[in-house]
C-alpha atoms as a PDB file:
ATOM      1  CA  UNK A   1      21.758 -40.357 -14.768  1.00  0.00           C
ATOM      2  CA  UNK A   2      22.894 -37.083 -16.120  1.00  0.00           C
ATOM      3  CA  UNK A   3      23.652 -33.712 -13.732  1.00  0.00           C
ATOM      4  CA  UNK A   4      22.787 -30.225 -15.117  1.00  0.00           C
ATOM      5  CA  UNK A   5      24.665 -27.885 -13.928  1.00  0.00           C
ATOM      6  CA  UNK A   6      23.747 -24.032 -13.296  1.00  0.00           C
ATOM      7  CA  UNK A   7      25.984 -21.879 -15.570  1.00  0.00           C
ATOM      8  CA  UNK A   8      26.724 -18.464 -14.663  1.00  0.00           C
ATOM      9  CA  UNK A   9      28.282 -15.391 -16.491  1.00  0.00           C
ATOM     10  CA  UNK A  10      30.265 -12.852 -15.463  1.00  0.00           C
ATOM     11  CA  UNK A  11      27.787 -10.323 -15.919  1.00  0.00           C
ATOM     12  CA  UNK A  12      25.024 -11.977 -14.317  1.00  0.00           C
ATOM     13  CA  UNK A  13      22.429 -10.017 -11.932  1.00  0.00           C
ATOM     14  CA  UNK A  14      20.984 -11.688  -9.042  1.00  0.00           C
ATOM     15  CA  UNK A  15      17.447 -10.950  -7.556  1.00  0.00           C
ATOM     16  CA  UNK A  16      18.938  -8.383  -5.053  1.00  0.00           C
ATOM     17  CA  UNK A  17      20.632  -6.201  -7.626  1.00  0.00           C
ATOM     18  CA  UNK A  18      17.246  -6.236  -9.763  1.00  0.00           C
ATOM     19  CA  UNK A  19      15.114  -5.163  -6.960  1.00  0.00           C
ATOM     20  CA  UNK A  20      17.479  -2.354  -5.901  1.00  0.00           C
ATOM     21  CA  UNK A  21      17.391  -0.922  -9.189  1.00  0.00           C
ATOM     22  CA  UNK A  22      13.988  -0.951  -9.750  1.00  0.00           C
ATOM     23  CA  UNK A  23      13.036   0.383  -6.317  1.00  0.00           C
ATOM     24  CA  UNK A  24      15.750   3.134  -7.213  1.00  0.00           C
ATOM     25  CA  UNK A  25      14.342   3.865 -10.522  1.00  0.00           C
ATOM     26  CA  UNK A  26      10.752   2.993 -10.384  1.00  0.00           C
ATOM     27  CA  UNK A  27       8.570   1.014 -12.580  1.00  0.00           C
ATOM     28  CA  UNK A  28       5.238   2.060 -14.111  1.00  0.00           C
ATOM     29  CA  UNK A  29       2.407  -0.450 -15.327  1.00  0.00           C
ATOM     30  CA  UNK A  30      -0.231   1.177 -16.889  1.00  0.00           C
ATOM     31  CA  UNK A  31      -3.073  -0.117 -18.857  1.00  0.00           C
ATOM     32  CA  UNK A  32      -7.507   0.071 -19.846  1.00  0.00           C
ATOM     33  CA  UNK A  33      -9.638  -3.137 -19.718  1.00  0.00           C
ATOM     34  CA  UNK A  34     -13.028  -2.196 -21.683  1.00  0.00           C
ATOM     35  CA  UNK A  35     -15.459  -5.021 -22.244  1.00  0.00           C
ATOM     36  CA  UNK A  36     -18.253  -4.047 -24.817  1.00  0.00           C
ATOM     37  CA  UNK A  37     -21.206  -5.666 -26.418  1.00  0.00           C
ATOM     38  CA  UNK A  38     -22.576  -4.197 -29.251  1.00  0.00           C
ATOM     39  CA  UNK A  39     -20.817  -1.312 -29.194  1.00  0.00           C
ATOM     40  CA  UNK A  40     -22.531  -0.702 -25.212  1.00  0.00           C
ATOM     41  CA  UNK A  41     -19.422  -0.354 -22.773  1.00  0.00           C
ATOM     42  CA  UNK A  42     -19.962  -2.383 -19.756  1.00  0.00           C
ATOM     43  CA  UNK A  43     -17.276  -2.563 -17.823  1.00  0.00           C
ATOM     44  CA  UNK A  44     -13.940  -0.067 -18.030  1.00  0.00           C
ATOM     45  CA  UNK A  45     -11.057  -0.743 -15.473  1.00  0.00           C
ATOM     46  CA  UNK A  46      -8.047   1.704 -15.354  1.00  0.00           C
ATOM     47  CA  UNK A  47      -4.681   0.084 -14.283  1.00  0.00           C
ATOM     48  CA  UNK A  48      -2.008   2.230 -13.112  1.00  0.00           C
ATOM     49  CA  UNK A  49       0.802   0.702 -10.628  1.00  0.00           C
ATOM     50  CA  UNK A  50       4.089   2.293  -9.480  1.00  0.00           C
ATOM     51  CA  UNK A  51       6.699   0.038  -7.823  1.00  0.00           C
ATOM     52  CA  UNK A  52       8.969   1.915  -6.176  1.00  0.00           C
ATOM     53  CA  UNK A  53      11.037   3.118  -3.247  1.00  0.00           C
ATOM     54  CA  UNK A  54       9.098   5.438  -0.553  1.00  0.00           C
ATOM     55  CA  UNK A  55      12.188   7.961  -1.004  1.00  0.00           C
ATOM     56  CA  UNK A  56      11.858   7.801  -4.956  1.00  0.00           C
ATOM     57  CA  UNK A  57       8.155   8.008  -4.777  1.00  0.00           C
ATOM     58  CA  UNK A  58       8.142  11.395  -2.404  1.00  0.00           C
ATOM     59  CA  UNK A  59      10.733  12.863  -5.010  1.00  0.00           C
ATOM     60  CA  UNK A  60       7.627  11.985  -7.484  1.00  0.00           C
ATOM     61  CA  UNK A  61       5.186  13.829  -5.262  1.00  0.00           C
ATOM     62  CA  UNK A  62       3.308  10.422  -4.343  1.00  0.00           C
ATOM     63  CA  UNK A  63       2.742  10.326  -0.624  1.00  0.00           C
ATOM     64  CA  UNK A  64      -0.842   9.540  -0.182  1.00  0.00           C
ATOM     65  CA  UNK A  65       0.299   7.687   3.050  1.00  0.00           C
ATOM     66  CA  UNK A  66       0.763  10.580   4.737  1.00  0.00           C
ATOM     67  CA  UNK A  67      -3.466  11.662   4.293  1.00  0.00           C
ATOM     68  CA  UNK A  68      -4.442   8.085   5.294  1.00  0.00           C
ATOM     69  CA  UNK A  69      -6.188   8.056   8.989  1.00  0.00           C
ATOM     70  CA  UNK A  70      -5.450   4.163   9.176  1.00  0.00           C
ATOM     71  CA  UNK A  71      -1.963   4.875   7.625  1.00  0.00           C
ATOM     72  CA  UNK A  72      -0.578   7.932   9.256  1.00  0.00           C
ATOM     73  CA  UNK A  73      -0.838   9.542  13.276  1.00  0.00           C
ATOM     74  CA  UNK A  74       0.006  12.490  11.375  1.00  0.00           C
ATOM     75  CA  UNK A  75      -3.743  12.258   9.293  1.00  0.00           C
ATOM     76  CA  UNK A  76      -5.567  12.399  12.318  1.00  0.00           C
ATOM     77  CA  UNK A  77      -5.640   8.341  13.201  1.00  0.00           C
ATOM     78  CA  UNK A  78      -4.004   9.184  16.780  1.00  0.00           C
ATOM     79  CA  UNK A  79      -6.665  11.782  17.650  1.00  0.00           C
ATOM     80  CA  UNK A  80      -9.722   9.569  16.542  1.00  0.00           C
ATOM     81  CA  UNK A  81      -8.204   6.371  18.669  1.00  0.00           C
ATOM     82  CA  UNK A  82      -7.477   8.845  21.313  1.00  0.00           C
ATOM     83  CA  UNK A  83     -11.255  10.944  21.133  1.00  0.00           C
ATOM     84  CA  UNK A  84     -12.769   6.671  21.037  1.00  0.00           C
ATOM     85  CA  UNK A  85     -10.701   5.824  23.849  1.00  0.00           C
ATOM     86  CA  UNK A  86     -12.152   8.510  26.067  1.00  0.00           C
ATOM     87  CA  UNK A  87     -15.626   7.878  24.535  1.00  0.00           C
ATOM     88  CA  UNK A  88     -15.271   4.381  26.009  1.00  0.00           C
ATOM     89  CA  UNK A  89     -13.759   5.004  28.823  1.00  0.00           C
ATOM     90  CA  UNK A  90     -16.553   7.560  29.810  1.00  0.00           C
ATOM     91  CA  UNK A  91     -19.246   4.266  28.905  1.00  0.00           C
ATOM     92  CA  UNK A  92     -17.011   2.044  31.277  1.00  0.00           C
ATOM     93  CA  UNK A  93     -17.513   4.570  34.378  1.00  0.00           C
ATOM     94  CA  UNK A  94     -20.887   4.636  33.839  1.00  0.00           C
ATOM     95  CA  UNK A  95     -21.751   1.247  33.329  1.00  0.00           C
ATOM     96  CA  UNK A  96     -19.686   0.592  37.057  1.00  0.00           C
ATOM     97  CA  UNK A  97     -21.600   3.980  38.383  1.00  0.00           C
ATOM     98  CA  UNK A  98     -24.435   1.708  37.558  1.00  0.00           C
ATOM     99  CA  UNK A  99     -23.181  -1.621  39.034  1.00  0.00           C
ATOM    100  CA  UNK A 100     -22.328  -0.010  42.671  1.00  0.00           C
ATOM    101  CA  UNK A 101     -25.790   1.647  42.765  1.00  0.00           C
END
């Protein structure tokens, strides 16, 4: 029975130091799908992916987190939870209004 053993170099990068430098530097994928038939396009899918830090992507300009409601209290999300809390509570003092009568 014969044992491999795992070589290593000097210079060798582990998992951590890759993912720190690409979160640091960003990565872009980009890339069309198109699926024709006789010239007729029926289908067309547009790939574009960023991997990346949140810091690096803000110095990009990407922060579409911030505009999500279900991302973001500062979008609005906290006053729409807040405005259906009330709107329930309102139903649940009615609905006992109704029981005691």
């Amino acid at each position: 029975m014969s044992q491999r053993g795992v070589s290593t170099h000097g210079n060798s990068t582990n998992l951590a130091d890759i993912l720190e430098r690409v979160l640091d530097k960003g990565i872009v994928v980009a890339g069309d799908i198109n699926v024709n038939i006789a010239e007729i396009e029926l289908l067309s899918i547009k790939i574009r992916l960023v991997i990346c830090s949140v810091d690096k992507a803000k110095e990009m300009g990407i922060n579409w987190w911030k505009n999500d409601p279900y991302l973001s209290a500062e979008a609005g999300n906290l006053e729409l939870l807040q405005e259906q809390n009330q709107l329930l509570m309102k139903k649940i003092e009615a609905l006992e209004r109704r029981l005691d009568a």
